[in-house]
PDB file of N, CA and C in Angstrom:
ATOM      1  N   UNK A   1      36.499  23.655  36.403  1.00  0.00           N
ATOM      2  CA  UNK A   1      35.574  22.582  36.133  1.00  0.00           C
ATOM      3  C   UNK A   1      36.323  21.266  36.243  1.00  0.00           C
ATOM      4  N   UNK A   2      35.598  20.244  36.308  1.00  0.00           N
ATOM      5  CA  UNK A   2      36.114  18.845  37.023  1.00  0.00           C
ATOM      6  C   UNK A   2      35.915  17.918  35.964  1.00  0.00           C
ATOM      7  N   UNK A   3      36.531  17.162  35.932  1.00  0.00           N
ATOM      8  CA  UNK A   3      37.158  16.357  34.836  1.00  0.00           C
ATOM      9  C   UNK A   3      34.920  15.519  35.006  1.00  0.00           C
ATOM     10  N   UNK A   4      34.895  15.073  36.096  1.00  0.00           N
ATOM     11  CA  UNK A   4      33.569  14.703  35.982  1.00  0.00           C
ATOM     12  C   UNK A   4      32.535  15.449  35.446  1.00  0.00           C
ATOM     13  N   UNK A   5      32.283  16.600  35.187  1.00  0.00           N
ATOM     14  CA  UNK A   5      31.819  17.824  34.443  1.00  0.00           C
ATOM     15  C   UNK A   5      31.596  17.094  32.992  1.00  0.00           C
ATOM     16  N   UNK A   6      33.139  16.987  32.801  1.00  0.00           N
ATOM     17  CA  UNK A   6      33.134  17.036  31.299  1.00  0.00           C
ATOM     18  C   UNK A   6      32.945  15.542  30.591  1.00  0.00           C
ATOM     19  N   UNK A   7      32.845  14.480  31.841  1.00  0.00           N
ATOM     20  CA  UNK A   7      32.689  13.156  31.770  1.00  0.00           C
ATOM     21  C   UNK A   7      30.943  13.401  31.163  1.00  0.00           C
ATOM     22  N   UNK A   8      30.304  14.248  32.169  1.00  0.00           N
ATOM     23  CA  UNK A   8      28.920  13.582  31.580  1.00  0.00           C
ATOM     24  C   UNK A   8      28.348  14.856  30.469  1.00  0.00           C
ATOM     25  N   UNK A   9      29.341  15.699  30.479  1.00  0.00           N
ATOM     26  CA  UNK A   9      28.477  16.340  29.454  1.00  0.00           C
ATOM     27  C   UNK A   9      29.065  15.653  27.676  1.00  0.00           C
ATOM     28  N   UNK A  10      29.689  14.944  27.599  1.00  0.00           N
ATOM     29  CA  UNK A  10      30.292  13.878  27.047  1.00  0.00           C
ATOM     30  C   UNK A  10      29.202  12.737  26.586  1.00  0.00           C
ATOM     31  N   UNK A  11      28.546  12.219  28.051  1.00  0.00           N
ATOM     32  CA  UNK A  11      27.855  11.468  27.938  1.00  0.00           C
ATOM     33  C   UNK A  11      26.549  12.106  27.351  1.00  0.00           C
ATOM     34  N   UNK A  12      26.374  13.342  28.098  1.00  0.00           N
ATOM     35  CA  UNK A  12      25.107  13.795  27.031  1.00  0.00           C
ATOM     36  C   UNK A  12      24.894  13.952  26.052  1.00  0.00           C
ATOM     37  N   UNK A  13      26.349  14.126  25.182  1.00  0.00           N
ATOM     38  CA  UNK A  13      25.881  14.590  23.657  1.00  0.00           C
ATOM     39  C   UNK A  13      25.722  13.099  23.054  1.00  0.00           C
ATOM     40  N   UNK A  14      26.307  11.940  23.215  1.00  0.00           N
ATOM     41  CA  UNK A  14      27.003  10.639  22.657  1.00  0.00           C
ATOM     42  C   UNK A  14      25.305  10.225  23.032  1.00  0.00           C
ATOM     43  N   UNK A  15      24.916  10.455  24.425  1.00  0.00           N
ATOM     44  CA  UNK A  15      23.136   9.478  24.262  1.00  0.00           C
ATOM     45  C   UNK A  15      21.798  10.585  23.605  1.00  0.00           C
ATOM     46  N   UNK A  16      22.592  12.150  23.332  1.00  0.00           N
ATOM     47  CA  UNK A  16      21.565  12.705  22.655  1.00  0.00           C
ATOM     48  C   UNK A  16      21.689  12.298  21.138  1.00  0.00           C
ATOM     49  N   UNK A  17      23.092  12.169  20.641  1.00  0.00           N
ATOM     50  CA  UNK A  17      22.876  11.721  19.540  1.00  0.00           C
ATOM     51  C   UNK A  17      22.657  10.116  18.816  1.00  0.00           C
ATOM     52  N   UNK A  18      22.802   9.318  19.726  1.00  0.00           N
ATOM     53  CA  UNK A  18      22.197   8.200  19.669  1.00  0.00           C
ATOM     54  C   UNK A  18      20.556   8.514  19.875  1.00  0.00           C
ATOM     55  N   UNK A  19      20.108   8.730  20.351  1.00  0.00           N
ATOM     56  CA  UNK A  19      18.739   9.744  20.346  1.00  0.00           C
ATOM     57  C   UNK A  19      18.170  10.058  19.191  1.00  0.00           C
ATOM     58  N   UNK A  20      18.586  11.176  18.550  1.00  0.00           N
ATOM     59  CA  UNK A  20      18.609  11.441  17.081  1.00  0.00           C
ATOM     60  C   UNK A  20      18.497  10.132  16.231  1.00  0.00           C
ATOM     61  N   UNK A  21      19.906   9.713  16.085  1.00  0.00           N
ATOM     62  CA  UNK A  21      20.004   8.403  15.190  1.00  0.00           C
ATOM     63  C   UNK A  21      18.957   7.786  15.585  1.00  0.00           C
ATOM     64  N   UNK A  22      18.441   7.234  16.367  1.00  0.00           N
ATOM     65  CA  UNK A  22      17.059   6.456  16.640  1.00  0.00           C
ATOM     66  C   UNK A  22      15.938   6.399  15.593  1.00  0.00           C
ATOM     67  N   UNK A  23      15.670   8.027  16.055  1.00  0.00           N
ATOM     68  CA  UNK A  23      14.240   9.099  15.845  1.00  0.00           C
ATOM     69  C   UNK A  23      14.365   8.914  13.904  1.00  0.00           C
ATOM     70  N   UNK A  24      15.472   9.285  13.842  1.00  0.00           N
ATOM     71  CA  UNK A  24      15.893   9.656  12.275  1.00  0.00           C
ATOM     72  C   UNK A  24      15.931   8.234  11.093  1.00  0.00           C
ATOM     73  N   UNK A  25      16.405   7.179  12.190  1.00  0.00           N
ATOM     74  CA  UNK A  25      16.013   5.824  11.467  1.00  0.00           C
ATOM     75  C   UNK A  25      14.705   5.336  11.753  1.00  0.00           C
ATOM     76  N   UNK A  26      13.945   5.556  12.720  1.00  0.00           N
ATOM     77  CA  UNK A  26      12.509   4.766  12.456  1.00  0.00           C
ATOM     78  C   UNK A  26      11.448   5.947  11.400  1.00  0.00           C
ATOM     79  N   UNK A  27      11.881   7.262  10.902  1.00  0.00           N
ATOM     80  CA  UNK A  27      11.399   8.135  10.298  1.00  0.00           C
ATOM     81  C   UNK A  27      11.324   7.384   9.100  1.00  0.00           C
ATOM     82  N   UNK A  28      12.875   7.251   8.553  1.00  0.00           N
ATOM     83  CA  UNK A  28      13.188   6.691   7.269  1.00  0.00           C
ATOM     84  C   UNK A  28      12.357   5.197   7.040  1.00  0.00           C
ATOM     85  N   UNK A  29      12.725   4.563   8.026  1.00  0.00           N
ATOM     86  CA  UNK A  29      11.612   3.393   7.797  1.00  0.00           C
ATOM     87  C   UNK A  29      10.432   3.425   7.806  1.00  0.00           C
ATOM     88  N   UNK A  30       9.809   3.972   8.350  1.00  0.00           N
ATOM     89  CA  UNK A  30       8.222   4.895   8.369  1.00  0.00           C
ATOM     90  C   UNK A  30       8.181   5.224   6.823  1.00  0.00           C
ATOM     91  N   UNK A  31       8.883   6.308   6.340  1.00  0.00           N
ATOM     92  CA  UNK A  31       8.652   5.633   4.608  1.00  0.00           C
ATOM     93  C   UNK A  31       8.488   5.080   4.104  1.00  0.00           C
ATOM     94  N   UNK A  32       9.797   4.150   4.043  1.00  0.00           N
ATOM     95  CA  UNK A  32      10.199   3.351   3.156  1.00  0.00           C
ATOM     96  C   UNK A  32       8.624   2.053   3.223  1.00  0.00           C
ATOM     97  N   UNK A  33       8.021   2.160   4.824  1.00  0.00           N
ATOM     98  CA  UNK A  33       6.965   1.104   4.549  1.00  0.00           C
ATOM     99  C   UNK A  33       5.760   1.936   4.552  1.00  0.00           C
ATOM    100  N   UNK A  34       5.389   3.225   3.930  1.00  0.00           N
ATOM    101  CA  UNK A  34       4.304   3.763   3.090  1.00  0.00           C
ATOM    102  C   UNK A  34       5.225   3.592   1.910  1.00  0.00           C
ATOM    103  N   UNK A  35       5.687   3.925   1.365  1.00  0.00           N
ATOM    104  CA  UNK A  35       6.226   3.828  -0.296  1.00  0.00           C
ATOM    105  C   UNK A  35       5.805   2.406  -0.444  1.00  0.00           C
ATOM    106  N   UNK A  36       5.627   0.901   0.157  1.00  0.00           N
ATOM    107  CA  UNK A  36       6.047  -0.109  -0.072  1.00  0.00           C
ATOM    108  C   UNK A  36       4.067  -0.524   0.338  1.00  0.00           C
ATOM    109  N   UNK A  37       3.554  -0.005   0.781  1.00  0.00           N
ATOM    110  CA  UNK A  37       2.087   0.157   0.668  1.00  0.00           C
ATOM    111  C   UNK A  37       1.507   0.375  -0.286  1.00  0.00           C
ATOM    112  N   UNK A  38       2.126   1.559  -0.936  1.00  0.00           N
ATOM    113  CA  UNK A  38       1.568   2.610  -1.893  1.00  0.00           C
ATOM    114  C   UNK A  38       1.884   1.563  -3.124  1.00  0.00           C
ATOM    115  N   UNK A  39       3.080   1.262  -3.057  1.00  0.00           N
ATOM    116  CA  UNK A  39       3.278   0.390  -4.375  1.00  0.00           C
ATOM    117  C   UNK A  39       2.422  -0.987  -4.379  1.00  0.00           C
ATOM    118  N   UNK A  40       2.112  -1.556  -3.082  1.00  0.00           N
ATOM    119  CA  UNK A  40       1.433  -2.970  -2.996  1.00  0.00           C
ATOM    120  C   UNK A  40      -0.065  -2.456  -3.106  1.00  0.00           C
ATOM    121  N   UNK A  41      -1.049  -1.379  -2.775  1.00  0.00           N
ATOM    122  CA  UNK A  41      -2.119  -0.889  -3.414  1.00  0.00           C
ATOM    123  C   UNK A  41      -2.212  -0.595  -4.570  1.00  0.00           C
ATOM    124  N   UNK A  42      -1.232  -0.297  -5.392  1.00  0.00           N
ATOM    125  CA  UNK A  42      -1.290   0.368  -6.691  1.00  0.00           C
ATOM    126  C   UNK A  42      -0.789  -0.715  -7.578  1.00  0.00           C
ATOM    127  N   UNK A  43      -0.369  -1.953  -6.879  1.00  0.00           N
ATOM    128  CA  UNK A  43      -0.525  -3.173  -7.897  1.00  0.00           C
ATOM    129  C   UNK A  43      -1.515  -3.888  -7.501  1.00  0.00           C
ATOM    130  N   UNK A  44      -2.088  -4.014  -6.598  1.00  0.00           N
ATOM    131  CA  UNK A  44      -3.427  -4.737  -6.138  1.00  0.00           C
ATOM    132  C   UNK A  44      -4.501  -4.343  -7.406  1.00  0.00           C
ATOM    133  N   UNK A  45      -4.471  -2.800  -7.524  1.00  0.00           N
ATOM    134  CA  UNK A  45      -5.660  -1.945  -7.673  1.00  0.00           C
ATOM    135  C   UNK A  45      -5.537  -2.518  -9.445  1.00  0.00           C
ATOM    136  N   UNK A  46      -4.425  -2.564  -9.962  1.00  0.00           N
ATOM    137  CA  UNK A  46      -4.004  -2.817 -11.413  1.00  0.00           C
ATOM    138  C   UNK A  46      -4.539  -4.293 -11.660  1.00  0.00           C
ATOM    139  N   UNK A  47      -4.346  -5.327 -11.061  1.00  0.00           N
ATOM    140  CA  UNK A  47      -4.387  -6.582 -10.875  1.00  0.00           C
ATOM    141  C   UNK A  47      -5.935  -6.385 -10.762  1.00  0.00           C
ATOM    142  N   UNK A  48      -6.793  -5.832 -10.019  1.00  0.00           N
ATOM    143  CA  UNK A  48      -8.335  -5.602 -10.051  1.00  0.00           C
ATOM    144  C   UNK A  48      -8.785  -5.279 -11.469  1.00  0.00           C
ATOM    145  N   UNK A  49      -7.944  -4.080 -12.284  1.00  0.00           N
ATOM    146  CA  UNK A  49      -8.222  -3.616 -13.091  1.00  0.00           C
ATOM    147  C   UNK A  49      -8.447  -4.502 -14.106  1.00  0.00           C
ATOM    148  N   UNK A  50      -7.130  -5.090 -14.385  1.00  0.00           N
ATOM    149  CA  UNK A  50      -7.251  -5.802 -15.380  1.00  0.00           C
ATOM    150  C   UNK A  50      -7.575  -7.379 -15.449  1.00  0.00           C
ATOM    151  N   UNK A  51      -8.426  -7.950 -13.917  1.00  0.00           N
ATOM    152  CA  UNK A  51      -9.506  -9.200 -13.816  1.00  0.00           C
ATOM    153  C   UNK A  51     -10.724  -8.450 -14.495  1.00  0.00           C
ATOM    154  N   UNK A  52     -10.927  -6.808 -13.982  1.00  0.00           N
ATOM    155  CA  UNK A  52     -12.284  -7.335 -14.865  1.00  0.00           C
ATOM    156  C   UNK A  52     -12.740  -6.290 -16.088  1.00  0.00           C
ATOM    157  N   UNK A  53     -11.670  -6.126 -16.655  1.00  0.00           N
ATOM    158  CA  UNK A  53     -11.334  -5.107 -17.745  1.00  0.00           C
ATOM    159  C   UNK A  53     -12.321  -6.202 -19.274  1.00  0.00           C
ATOM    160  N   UNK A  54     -12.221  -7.745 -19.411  1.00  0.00           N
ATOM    161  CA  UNK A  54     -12.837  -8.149 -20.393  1.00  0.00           C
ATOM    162  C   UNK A  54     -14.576  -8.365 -20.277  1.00  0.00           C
ATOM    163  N   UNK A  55     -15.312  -7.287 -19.929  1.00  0.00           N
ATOM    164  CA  UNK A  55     -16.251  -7.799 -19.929  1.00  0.00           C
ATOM    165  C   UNK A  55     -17.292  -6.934 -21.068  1.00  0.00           C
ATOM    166  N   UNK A  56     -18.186  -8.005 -21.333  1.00  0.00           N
ATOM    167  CA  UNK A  56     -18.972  -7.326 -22.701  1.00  0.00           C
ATOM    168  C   UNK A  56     -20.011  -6.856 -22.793  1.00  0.00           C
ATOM    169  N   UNK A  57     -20.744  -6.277 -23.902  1.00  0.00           N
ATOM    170  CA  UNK A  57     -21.889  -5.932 -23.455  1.00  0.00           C
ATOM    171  C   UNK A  57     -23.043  -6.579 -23.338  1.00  0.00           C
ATOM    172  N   UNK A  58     -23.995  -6.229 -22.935  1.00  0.00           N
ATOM    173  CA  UNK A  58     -25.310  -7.538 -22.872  1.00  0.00           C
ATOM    174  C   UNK A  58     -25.536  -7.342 -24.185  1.00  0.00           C
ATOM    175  N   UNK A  59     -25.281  -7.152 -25.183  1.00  0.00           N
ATOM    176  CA  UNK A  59     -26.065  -7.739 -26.592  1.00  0.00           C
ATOM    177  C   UNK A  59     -25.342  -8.911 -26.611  1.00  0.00           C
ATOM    178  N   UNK A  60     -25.689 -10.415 -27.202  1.00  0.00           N
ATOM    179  CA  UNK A  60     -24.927 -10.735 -27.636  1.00  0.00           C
ATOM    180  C   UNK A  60     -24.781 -11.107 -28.948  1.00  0.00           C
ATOM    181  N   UNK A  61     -23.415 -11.464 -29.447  1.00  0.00           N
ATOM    182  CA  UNK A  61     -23.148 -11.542 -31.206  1.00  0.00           C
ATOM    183  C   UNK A  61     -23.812 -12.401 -31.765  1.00  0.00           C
ATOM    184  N   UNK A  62     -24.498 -13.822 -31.072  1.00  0.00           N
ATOM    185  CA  UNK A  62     -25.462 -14.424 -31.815  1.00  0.00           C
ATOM    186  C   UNK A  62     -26.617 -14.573 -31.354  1.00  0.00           C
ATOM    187  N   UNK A  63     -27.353 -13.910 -32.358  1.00  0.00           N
ATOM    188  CA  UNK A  63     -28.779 -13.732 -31.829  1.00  0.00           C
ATOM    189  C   UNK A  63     -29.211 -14.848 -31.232  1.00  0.00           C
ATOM    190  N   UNK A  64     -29.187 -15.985 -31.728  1.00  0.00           N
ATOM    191  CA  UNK A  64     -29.554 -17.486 -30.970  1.00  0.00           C
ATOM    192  C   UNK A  64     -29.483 -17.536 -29.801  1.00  0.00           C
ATOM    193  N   UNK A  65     -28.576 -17.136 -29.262  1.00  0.00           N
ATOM    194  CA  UNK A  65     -27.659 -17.458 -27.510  1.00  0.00           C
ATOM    195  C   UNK A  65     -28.105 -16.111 -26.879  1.00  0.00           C
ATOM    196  N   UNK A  66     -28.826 -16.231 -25.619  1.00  0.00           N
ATOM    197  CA  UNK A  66     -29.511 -14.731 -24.969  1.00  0.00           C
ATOM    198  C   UNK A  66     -27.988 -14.107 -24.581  1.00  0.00           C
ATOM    199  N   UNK A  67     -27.926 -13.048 -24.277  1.00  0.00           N
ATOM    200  CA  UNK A  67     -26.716 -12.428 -23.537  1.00  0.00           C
ATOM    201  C   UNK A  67     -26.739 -13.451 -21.725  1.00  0.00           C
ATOM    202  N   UNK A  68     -25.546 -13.012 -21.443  1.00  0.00           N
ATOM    203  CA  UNK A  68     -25.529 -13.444 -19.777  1.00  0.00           C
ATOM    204  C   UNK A  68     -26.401 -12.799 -19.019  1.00  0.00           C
ATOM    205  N   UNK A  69     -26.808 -11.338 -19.195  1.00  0.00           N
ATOM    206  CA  UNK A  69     -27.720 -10.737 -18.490  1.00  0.00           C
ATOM    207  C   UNK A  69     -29.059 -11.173 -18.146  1.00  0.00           C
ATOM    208  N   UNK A  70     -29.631 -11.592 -19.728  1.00  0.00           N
ATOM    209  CA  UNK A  70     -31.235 -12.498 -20.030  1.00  0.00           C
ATOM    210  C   UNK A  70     -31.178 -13.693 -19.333  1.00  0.00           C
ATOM    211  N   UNK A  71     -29.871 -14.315 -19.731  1.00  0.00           N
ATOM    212  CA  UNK A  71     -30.257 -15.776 -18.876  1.00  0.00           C
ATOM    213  C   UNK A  71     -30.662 -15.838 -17.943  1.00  0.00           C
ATOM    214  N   UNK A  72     -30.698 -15.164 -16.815  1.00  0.00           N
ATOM    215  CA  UNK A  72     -31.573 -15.385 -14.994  1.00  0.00           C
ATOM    216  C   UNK A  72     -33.281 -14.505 -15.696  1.00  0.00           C
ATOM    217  N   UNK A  73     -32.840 -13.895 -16.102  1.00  0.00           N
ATOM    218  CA  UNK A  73     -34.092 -13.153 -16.016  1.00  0.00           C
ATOM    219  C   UNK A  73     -35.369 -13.367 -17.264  1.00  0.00           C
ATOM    220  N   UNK A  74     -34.968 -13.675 -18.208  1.00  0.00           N
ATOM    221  CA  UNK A  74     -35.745 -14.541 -19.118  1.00  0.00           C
ATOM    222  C   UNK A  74     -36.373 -16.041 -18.609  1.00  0.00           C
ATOM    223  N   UNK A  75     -36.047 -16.577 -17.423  1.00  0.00           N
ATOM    224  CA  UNK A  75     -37.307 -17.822 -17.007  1.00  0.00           C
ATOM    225  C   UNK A  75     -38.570 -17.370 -16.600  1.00  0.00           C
ATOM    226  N   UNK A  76     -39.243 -17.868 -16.941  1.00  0.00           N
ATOM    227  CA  UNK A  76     -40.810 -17.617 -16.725  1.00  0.00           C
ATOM    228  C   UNK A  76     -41.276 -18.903 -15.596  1.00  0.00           C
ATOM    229  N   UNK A  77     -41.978 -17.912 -14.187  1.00  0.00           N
ATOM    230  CA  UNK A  77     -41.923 -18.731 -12.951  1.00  0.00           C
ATOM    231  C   UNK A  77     -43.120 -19.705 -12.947  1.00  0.00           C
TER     232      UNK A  77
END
């Protein structure tokens, strides 16, 4: 076998494994930006939660003052 033989089978393993390394780093990053989704939905979704977590019920505590609900719907047209 000829020194050129062993020149490119040389070259084959060095651009198959640059190959690999490629494949294997855009995998890992392919994670890393679902993990970084998952975490920016799951603080979005919290941040939703707790805008509208204070809300009350239509009675309201003084009888005087209608609830927010009555107010549109208590005018007489």
């Amino acid at each position: 076998m000829s020194l050129f033989f062993y020149g490119i089978c040389i070259l084959g393993a060095v651009l198959g494994g640059l190959v690999l390394l490629v494949l294997y780093s855009l995998l890992v990053m392919a994670q890393r930006g679902d993990e970084c989704l998952d975490r920016l939905e799951l603080e979005m979704l919290n941040n939703y939660n707790a805008a509208s977590a204070p809300t009350k019920s239509e009675k309201s505590e003084n009888r005087g003052v209608p609830a927010t609900s009555n107010l549109f719907h208590s005018r007489i047209n």
